[in-house]
C-alpha atoms as a PDB file:
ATOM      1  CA  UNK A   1      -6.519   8.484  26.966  1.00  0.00           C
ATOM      2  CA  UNK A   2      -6.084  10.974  29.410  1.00  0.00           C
ATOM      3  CA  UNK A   3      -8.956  13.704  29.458  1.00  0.00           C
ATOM      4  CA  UNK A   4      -6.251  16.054  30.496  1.00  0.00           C
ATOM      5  CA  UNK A   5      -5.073  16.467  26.931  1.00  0.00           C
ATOM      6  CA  UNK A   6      -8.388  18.461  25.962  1.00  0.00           C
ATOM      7  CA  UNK A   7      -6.820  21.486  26.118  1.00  0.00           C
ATOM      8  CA  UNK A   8      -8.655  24.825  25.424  1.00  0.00           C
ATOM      9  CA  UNK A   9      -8.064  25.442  21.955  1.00  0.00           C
ATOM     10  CA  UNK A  10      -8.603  21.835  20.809  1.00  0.00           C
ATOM     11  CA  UNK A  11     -11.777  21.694  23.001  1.00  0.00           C
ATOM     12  CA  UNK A  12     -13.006  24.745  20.812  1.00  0.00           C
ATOM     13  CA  UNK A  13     -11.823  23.020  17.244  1.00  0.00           C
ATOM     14  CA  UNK A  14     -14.108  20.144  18.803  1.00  0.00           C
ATOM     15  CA  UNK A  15     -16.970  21.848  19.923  1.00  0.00           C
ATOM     16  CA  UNK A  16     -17.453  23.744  16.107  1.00  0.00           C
ATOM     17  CA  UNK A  17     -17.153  20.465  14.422  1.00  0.00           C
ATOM     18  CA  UNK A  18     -19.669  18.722  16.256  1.00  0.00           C
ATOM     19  CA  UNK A  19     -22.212  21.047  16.552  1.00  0.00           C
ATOM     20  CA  UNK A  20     -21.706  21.398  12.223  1.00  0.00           C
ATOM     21  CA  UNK A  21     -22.157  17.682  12.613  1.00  0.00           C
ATOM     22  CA  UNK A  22     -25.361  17.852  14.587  1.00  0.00           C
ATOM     23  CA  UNK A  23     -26.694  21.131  12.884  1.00  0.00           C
ATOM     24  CA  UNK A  24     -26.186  20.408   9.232  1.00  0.00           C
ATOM     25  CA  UNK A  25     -26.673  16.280  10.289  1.00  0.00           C
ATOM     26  CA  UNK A  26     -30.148  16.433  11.525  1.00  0.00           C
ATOM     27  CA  UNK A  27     -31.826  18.872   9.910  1.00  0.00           C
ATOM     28  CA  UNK A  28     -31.558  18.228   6.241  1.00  0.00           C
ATOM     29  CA  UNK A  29     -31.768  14.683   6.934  1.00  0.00           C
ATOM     30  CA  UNK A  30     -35.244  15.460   9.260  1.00  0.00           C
ATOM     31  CA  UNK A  31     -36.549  17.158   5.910  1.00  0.00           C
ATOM     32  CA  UNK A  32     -35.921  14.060   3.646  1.00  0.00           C
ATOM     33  CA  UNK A  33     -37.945  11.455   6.795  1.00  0.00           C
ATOM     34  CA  UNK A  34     -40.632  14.499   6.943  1.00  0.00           C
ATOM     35  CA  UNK A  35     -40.677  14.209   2.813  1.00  0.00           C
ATOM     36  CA  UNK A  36     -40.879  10.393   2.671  1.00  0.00           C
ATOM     37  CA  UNK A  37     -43.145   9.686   5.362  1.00  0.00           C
ATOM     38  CA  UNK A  38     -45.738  13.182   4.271  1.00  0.00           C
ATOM     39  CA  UNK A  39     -45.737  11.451   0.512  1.00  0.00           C
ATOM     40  CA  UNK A  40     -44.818   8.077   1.491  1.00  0.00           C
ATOM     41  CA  UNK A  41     -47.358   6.522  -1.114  1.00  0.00           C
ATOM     42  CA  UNK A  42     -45.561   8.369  -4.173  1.00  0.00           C
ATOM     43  CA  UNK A  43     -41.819   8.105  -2.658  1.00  0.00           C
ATOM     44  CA  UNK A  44     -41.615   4.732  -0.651  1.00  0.00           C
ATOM     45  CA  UNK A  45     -42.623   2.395  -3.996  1.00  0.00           C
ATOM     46  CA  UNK A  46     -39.126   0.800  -4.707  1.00  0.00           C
ATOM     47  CA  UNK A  47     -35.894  -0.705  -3.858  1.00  0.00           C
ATOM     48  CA  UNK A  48     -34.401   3.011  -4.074  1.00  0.00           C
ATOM     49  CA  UNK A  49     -37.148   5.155  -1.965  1.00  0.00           C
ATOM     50  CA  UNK A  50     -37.067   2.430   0.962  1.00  0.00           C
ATOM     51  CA  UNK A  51     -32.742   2.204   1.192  1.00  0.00           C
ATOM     52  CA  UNK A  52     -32.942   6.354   1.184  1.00  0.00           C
ATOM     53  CA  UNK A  53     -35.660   6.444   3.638  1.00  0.00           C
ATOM     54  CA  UNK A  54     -33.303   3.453   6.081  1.00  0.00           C
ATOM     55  CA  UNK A  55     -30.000   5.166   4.922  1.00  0.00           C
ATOM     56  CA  UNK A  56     -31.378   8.756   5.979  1.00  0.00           C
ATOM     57  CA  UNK A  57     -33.020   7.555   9.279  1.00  0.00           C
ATOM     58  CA  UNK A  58     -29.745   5.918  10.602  1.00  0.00           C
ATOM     59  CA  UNK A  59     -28.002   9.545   9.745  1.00  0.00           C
ATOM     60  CA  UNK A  60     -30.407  10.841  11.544  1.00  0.00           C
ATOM     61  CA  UNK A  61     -30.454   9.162  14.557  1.00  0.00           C
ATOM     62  CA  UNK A  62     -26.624   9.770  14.580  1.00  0.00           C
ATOM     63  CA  UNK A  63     -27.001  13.473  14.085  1.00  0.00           C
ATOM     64  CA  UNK A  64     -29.733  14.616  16.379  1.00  0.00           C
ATOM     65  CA  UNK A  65     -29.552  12.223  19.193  1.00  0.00           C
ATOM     66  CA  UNK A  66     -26.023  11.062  19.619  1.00  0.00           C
ATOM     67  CA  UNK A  67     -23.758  13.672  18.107  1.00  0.00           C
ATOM     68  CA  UNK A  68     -25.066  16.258  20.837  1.00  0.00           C
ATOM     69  CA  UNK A  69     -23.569  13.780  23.291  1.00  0.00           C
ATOM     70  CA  UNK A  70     -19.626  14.664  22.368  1.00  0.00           C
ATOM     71  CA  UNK A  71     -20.880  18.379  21.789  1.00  0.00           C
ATOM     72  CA  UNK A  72     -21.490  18.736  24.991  1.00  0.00           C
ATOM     73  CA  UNK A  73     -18.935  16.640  25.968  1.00  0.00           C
ATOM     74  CA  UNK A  74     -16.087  18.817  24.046  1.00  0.00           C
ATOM     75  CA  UNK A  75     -17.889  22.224  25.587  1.00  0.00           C
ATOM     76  CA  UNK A  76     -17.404  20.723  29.438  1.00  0.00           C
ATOM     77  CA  UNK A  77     -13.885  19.238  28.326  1.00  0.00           C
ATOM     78  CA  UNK A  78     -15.307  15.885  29.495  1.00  0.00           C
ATOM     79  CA  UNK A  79     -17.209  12.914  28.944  1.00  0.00           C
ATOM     80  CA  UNK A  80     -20.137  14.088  30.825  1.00  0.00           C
ATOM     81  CA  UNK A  81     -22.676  11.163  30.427  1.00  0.00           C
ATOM     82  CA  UNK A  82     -20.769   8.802  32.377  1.00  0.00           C
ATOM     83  CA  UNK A  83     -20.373   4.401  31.693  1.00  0.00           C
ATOM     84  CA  UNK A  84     -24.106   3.969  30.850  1.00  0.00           C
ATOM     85  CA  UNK A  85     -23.954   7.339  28.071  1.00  0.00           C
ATOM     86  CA  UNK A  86     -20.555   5.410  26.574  1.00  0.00           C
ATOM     87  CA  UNK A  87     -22.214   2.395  26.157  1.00  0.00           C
ATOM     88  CA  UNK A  88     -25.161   3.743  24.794  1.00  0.00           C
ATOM     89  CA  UNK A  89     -23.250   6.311  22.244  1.00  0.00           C
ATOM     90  CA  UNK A  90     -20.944   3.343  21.096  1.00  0.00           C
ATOM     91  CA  UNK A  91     -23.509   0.715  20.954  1.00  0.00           C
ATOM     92  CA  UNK A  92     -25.921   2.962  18.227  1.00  0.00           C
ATOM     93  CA  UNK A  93     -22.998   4.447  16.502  1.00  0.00           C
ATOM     94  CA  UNK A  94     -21.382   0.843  15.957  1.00  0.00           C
ATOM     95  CA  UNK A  95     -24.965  -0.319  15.105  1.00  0.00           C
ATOM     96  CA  UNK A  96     -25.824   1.871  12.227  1.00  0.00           C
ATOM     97  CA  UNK A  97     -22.287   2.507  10.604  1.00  0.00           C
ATOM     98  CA  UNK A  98     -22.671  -1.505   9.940  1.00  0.00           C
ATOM     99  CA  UNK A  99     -26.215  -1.615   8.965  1.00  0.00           C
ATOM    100  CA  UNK A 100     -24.900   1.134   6.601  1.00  0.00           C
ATOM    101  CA  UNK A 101     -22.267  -0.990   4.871  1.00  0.00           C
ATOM    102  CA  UNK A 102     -24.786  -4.063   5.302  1.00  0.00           C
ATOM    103  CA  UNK A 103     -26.846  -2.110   2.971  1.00  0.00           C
ATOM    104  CA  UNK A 104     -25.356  -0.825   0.127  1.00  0.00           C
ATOM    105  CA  UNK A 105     -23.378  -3.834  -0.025  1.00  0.00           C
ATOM    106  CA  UNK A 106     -26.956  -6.069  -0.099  1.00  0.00           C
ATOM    107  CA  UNK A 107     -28.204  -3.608  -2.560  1.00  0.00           C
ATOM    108  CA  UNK A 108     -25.602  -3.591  -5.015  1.00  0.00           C
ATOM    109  CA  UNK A 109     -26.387  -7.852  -5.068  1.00  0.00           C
ATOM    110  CA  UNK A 110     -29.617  -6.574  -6.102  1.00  0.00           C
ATOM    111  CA  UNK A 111     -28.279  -3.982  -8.940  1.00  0.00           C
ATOM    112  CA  UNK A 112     -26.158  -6.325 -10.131  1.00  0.00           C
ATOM    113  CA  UNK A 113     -29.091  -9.541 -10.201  1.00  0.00           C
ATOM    114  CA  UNK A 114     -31.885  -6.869 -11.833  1.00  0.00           C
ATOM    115  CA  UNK A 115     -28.899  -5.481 -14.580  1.00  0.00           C
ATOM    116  CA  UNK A 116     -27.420  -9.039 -15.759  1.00  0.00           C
ATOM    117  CA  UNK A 117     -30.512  -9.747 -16.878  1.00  0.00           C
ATOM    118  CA  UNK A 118     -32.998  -7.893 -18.861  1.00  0.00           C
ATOM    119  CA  UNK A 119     -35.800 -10.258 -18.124  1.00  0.00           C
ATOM    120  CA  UNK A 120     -34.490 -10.194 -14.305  1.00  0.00           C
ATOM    121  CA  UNK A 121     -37.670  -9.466 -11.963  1.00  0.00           C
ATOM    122  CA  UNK A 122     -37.129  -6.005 -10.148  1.00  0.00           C
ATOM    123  CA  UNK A 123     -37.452  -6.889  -6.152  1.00  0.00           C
ATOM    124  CA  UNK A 124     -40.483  -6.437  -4.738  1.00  0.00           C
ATOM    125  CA  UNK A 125     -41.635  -3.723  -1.850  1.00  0.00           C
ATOM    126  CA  UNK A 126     -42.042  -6.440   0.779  1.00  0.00           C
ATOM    127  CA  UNK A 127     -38.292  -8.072  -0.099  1.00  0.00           C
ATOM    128  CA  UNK A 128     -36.670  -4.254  -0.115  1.00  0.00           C
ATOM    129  CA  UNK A 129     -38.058  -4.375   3.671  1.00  0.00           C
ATOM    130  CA  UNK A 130     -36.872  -7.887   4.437  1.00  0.00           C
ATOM    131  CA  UNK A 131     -33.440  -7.216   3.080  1.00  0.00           C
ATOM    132  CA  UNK A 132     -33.277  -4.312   4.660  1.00  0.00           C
ATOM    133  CA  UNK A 133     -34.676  -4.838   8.175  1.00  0.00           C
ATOM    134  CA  UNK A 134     -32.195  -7.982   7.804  1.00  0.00           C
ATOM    135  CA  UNK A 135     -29.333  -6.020   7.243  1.00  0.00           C
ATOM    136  CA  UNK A 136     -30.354  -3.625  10.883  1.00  0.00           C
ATOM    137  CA  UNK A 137     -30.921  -6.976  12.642  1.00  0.00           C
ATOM    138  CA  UNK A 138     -27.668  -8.610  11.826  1.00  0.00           C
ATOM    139  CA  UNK A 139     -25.498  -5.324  12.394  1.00  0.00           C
ATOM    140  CA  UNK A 140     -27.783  -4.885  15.832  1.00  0.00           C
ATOM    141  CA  UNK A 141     -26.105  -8.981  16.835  1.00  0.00           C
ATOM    142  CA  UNK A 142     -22.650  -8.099  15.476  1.00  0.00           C
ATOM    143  CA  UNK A 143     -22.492  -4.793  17.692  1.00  0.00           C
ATOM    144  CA  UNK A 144     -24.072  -6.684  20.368  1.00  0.00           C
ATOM    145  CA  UNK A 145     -21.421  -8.571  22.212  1.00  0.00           C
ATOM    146  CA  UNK A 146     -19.294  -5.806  23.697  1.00  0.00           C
ATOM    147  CA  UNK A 147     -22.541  -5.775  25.900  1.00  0.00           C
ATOM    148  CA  UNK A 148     -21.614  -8.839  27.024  1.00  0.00           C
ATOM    149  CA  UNK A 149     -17.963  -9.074  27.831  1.00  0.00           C
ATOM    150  CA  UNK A 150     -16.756  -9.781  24.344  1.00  0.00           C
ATOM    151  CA  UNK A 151     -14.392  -6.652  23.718  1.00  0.00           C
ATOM    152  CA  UNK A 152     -15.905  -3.486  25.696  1.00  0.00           C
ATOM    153  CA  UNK A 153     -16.901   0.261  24.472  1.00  0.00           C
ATOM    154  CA  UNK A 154     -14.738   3.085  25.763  1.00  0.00           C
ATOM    155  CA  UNK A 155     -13.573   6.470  25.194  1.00  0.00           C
ATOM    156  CA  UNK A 156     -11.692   7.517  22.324  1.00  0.00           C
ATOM    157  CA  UNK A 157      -9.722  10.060  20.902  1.00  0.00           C
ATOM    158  CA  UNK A 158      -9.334  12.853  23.389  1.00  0.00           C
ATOM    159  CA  UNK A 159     -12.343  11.021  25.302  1.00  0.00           C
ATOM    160  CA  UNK A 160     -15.070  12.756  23.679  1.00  0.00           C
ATOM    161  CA  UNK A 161     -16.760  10.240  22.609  1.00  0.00           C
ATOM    162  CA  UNK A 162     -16.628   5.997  22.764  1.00  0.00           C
ATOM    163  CA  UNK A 163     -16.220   3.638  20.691  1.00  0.00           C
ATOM    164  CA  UNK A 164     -15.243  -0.466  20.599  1.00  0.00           C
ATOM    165  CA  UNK A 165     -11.677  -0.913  21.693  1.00  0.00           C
ATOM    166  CA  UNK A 166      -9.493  -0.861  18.732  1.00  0.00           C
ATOM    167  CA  UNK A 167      -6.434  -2.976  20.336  1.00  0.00           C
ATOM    168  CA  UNK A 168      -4.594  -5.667  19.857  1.00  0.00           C
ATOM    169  CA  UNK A 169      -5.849  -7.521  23.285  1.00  0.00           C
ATOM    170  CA  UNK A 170      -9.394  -7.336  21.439  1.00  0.00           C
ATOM    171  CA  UNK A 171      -8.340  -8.680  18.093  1.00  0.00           C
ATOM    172  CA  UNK A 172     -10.489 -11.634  17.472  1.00  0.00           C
ATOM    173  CA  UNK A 173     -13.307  -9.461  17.566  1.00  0.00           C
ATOM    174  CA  UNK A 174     -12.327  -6.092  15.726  1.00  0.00           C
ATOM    175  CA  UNK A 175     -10.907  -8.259  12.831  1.00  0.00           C
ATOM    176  CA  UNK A 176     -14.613  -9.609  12.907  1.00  0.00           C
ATOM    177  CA  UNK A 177     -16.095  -6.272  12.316  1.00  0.00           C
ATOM    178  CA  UNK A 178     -13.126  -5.342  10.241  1.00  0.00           C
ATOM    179  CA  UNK A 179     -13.782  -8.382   7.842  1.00  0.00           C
ATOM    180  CA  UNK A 180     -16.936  -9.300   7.590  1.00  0.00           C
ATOM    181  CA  UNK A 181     -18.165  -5.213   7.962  1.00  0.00           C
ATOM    182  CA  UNK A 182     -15.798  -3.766   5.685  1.00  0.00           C
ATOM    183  CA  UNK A 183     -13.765  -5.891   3.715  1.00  0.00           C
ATOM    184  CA  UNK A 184     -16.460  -8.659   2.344  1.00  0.00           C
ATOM    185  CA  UNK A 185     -18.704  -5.296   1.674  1.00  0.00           C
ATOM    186  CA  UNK A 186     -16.490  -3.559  -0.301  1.00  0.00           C
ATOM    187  CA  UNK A 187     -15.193  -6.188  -1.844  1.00  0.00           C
ATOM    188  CA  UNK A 188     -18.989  -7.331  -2.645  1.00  0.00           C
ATOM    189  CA  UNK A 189     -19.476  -3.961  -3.917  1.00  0.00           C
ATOM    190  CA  UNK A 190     -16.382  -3.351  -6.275  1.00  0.00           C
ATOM    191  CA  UNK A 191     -17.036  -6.923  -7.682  1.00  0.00           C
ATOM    192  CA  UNK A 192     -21.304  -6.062  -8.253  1.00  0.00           C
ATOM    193  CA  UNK A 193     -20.716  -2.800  -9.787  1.00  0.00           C
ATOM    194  CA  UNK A 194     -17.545  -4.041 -11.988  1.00  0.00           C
ATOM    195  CA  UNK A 195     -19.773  -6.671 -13.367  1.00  0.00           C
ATOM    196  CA  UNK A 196     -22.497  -3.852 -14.088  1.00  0.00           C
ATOM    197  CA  UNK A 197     -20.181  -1.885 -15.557  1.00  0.00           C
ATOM    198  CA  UNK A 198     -19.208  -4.977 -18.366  1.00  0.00           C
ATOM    199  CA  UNK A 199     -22.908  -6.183 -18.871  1.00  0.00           C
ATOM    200  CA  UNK A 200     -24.030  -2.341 -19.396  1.00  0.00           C
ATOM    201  CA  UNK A 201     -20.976  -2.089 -22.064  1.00  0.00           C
ATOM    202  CA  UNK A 202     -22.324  -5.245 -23.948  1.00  0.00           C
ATOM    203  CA  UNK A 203     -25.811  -4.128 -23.923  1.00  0.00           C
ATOM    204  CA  UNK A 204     -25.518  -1.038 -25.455  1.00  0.00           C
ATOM    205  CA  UNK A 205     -22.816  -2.201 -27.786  1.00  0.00           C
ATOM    206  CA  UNK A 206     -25.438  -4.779 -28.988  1.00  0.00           C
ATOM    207  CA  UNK A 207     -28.781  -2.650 -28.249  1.00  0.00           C
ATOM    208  CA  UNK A 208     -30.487  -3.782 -31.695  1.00  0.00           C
ATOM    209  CA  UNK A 209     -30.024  -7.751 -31.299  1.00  0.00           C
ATOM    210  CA  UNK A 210     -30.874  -7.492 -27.683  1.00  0.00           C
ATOM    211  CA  UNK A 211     -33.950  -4.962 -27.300  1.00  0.00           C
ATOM    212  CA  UNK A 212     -35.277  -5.781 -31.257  1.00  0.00           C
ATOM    213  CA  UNK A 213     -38.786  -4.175 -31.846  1.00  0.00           C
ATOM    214  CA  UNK A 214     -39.241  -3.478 -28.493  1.00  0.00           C
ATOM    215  CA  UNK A 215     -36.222  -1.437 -28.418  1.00  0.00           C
ATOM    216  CA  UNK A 216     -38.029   2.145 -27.424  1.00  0.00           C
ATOM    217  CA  UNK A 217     -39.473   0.982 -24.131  1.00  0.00           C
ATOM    218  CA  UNK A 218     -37.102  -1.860 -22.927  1.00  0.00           C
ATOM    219  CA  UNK A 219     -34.366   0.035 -23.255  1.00  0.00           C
ATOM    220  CA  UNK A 220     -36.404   3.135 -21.726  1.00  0.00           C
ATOM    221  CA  UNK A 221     -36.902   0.906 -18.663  1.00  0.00           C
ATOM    222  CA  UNK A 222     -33.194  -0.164 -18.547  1.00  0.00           C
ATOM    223  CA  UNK A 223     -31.913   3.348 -18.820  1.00  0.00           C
ATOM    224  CA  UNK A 224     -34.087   4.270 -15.519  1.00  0.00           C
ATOM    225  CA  UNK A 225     -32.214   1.329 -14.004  1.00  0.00           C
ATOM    226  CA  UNK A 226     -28.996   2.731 -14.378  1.00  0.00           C
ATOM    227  CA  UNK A 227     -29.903   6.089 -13.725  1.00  0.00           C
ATOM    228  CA  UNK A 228     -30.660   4.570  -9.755  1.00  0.00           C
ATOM    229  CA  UNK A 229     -27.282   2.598 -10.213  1.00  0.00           C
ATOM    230  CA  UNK A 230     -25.077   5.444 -10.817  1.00  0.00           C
ATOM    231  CA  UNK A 231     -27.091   7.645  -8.017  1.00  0.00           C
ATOM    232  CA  UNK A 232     -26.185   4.580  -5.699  1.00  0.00           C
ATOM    233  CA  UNK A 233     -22.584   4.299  -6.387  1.00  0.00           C
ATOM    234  CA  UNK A 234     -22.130   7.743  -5.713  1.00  0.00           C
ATOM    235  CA  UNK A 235     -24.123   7.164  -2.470  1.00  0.00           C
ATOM    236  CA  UNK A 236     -21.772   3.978  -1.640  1.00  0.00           C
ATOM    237  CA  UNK A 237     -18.862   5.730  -3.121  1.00  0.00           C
ATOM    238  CA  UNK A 238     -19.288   8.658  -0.489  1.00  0.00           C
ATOM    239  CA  UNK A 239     -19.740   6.389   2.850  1.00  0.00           C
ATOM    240  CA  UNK A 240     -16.531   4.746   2.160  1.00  0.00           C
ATOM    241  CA  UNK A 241     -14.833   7.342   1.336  1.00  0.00           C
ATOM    242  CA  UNK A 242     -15.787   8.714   5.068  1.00  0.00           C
ATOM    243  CA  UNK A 243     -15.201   5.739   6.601  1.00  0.00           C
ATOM    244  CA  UNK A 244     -12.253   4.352   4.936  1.00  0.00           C
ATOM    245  CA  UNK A 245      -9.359   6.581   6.863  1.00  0.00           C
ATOM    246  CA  UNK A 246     -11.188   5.159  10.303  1.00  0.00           C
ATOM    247  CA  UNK A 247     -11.086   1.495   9.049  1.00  0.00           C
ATOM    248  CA  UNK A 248      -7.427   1.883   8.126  1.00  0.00           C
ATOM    249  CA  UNK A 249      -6.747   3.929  11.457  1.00  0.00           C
ATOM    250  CA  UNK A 250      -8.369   0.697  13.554  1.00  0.00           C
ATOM    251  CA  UNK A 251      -6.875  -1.797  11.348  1.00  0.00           C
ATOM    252  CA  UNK A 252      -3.453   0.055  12.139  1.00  0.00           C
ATOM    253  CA  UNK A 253      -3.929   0.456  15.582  1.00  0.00           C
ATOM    254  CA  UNK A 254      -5.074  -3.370  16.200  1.00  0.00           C
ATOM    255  CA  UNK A 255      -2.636  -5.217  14.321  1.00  0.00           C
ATOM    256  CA  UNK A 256       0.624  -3.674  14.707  1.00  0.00           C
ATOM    257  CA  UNK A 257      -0.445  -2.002  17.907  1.00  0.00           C
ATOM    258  CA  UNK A 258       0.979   1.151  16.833  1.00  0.00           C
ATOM    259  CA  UNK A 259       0.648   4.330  19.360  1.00  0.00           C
ATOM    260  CA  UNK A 260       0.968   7.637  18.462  1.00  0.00           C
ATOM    261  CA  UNK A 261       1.974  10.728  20.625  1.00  0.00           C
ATOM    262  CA  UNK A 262      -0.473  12.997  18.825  1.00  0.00           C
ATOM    263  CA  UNK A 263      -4.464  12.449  19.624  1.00  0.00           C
ATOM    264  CA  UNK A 264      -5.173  14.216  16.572  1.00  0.00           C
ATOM    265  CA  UNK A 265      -4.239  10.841  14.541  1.00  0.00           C
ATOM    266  CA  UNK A 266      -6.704   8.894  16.130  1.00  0.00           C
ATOM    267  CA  UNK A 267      -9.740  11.860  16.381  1.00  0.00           C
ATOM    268  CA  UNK A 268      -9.510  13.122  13.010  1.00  0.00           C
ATOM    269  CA  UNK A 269     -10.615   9.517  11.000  1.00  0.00           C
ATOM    270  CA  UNK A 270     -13.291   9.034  13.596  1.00  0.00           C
ATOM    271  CA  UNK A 271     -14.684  12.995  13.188  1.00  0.00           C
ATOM    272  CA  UNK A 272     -14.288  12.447   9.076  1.00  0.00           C
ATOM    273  CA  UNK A 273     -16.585   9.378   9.082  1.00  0.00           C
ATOM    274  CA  UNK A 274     -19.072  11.151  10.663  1.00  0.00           C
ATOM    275  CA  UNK A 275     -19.461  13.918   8.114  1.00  0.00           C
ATOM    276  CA  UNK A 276     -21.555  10.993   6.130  1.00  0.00           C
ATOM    277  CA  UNK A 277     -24.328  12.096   8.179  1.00  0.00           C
ATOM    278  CA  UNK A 278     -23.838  15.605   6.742  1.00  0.00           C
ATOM    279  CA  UNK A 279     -23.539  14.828   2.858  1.00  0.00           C
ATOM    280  CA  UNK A 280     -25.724  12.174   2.535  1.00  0.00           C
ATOM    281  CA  UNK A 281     -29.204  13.590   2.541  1.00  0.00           C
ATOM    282  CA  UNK A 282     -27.366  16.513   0.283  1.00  0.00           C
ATOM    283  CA  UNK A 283     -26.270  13.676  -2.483  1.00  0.00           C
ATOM    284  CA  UNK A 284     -30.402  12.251  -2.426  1.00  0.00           C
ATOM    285  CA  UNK A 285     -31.286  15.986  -2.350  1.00  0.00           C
ATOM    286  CA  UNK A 286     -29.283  17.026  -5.585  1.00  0.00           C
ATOM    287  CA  UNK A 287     -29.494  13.311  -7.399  1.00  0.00           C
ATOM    288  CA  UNK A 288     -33.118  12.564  -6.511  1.00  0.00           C
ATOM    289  CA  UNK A 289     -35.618  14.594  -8.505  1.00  0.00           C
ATOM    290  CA  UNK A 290     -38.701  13.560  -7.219  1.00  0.00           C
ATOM    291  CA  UNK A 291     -37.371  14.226  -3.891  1.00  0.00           C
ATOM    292  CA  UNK A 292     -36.393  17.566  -4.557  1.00  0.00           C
ATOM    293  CA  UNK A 293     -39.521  18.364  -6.010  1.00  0.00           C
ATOM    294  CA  UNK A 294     -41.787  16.683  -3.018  1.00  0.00           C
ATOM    295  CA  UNK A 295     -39.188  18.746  -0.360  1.00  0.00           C
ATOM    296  CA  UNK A 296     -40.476  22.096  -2.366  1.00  0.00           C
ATOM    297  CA  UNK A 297     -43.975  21.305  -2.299  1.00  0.00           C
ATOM    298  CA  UNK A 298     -43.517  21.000   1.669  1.00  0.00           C
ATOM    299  CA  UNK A 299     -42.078  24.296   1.859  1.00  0.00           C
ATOM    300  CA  UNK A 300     -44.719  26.092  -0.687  1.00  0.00           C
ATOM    301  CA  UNK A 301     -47.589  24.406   1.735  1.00  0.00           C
END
């Protein structure tokens, strides 16, 4: 892409949306770390606390440290960090978009194991970190081997910022990604929550026979459940909803090698999926009670 193309105007239209991106990125998602780690006994106790708390942190990282990179980048109508800022900036972006898919795609497993059953064990602290700090090592090997020859990361879009290199000479390893980090996922998902979706229609339909005397406080307990369910699908629902025109824009571009005239095709998916670093921390904010009432306490002290 030729960095001619940046022209004033678009430059400008750049520079606004990434500094909303870094702005309205890191802080909120700074006050939900600050919350979790100030009252980490009372909010990092589950399955749910610990995926918001990795979830968050990965926005975070994205917002404050390498969204100012194409900020600045759009402001000098340049890439101004040179090879070594690329790699860097493609690397960690590559890294945590699939440790974010890894995720909620590992967690819905668990939603759908702990629902099926009602005598299902809920997972444990010390397996929410294992599955978790699983699904950051495996994305960390899968975004690893552009590092060592195996596809390469370079500029994209107007060459504002860098990314693997969606093509078709790469295609062995961006139908990898494509595949395994966003087609088994989703697919994972939509199967999971369809499942919960049947199970929790049985249940209810048959509440008496299946929670009998205990009825009150089983079903109590199950109701929690699926109140963290549906605050996770919305969660899951709004990552691929960023992500999805960017997956469809590299699939495009990859298999039928298509080229387009206009940059804007190409920089607008990749801007939208970074917006999930914006509206993220407001969905745990607005669906999270205790977190909104732990985030008030910080302010009032």
């Amino acid at each position: 892409m030729e960095l001619s193309q940046v022209t004033g105007v678009v430059a400008a239209v750049l520079t606004s949306k990434f500094a909303v991106i870094v702005c309205f990125g890191s802080v909120p998602n700074s006050l939900v770390l600050i919350t979790h780690l100030k009252y980490r006994e009372k909010l990092l106790r589950d399955t749910k606390d610990i995926l918001t708390f990795s979830l968050t942190f990965g926005d975070f990282v994205m917002s404050a440290f390498l969204a100012p990179l194409p900020f600045t980048s759009a402001i000098a109508k340049n890439w101004t960090t040179g090879r070594n800022g690329c790699v860097i900036y493609g690397l960690f972006t590559t890294w945590i978009g699939l440790s974010s898919i890894l995720q909620l795609s590992c967690i819905a497993l668990e939603r759908c194991y702990t629902l099926s059953s009602l005598n299902a064990c809920r997972i444990s602290r010390k397996s929410s970190v294992q599955i978790i700090a699983g699904c950051w090592l495996i994305a960390f090997l899968a975004s690893s081997p552009p590092l060592f020859g195996f596809s390469q990361f370079t500029l994209e879009g107007y060459g504002l910022h860098c990314s693997i290199v969606w093509k078709n000479s790469h295609i062995w390893y961006c139908m990898f990604l494509l595949l395994f980090f966003y087609a088994l996922p989703i697919t994972t998902i939509a199967i999971s929550y369809a499942k919960i979706f049947l199970v929790v229609h049985k249940v209810y339909r048959n509440a008496e026979i299946i929670w009998g005397s205990n009825a009150h406080v089983t079903r109590q307990s199950y109701t929690s459940q699926m109140k963290f369910t549906k605050q996770l699908v919305v969660v899951t629902c709004g990552f691929l909803i960023a992500w999805t025109p960017y997956a469809v824009m590299s699939t495009t571009r990859v298999v039928i090698d298509i080229k387009f005239k206009n940059t804007w095709y190409f920089e607008h998916p990749a801007l939208f999926a970074k917006t999930a670093n914006i509206y993220n921390s407001v969905i745990y904010f607005f669906m999270y009670r205790r977190l909104r009432r732990h985030v008030s306490m910080i302010f009032i002290l």
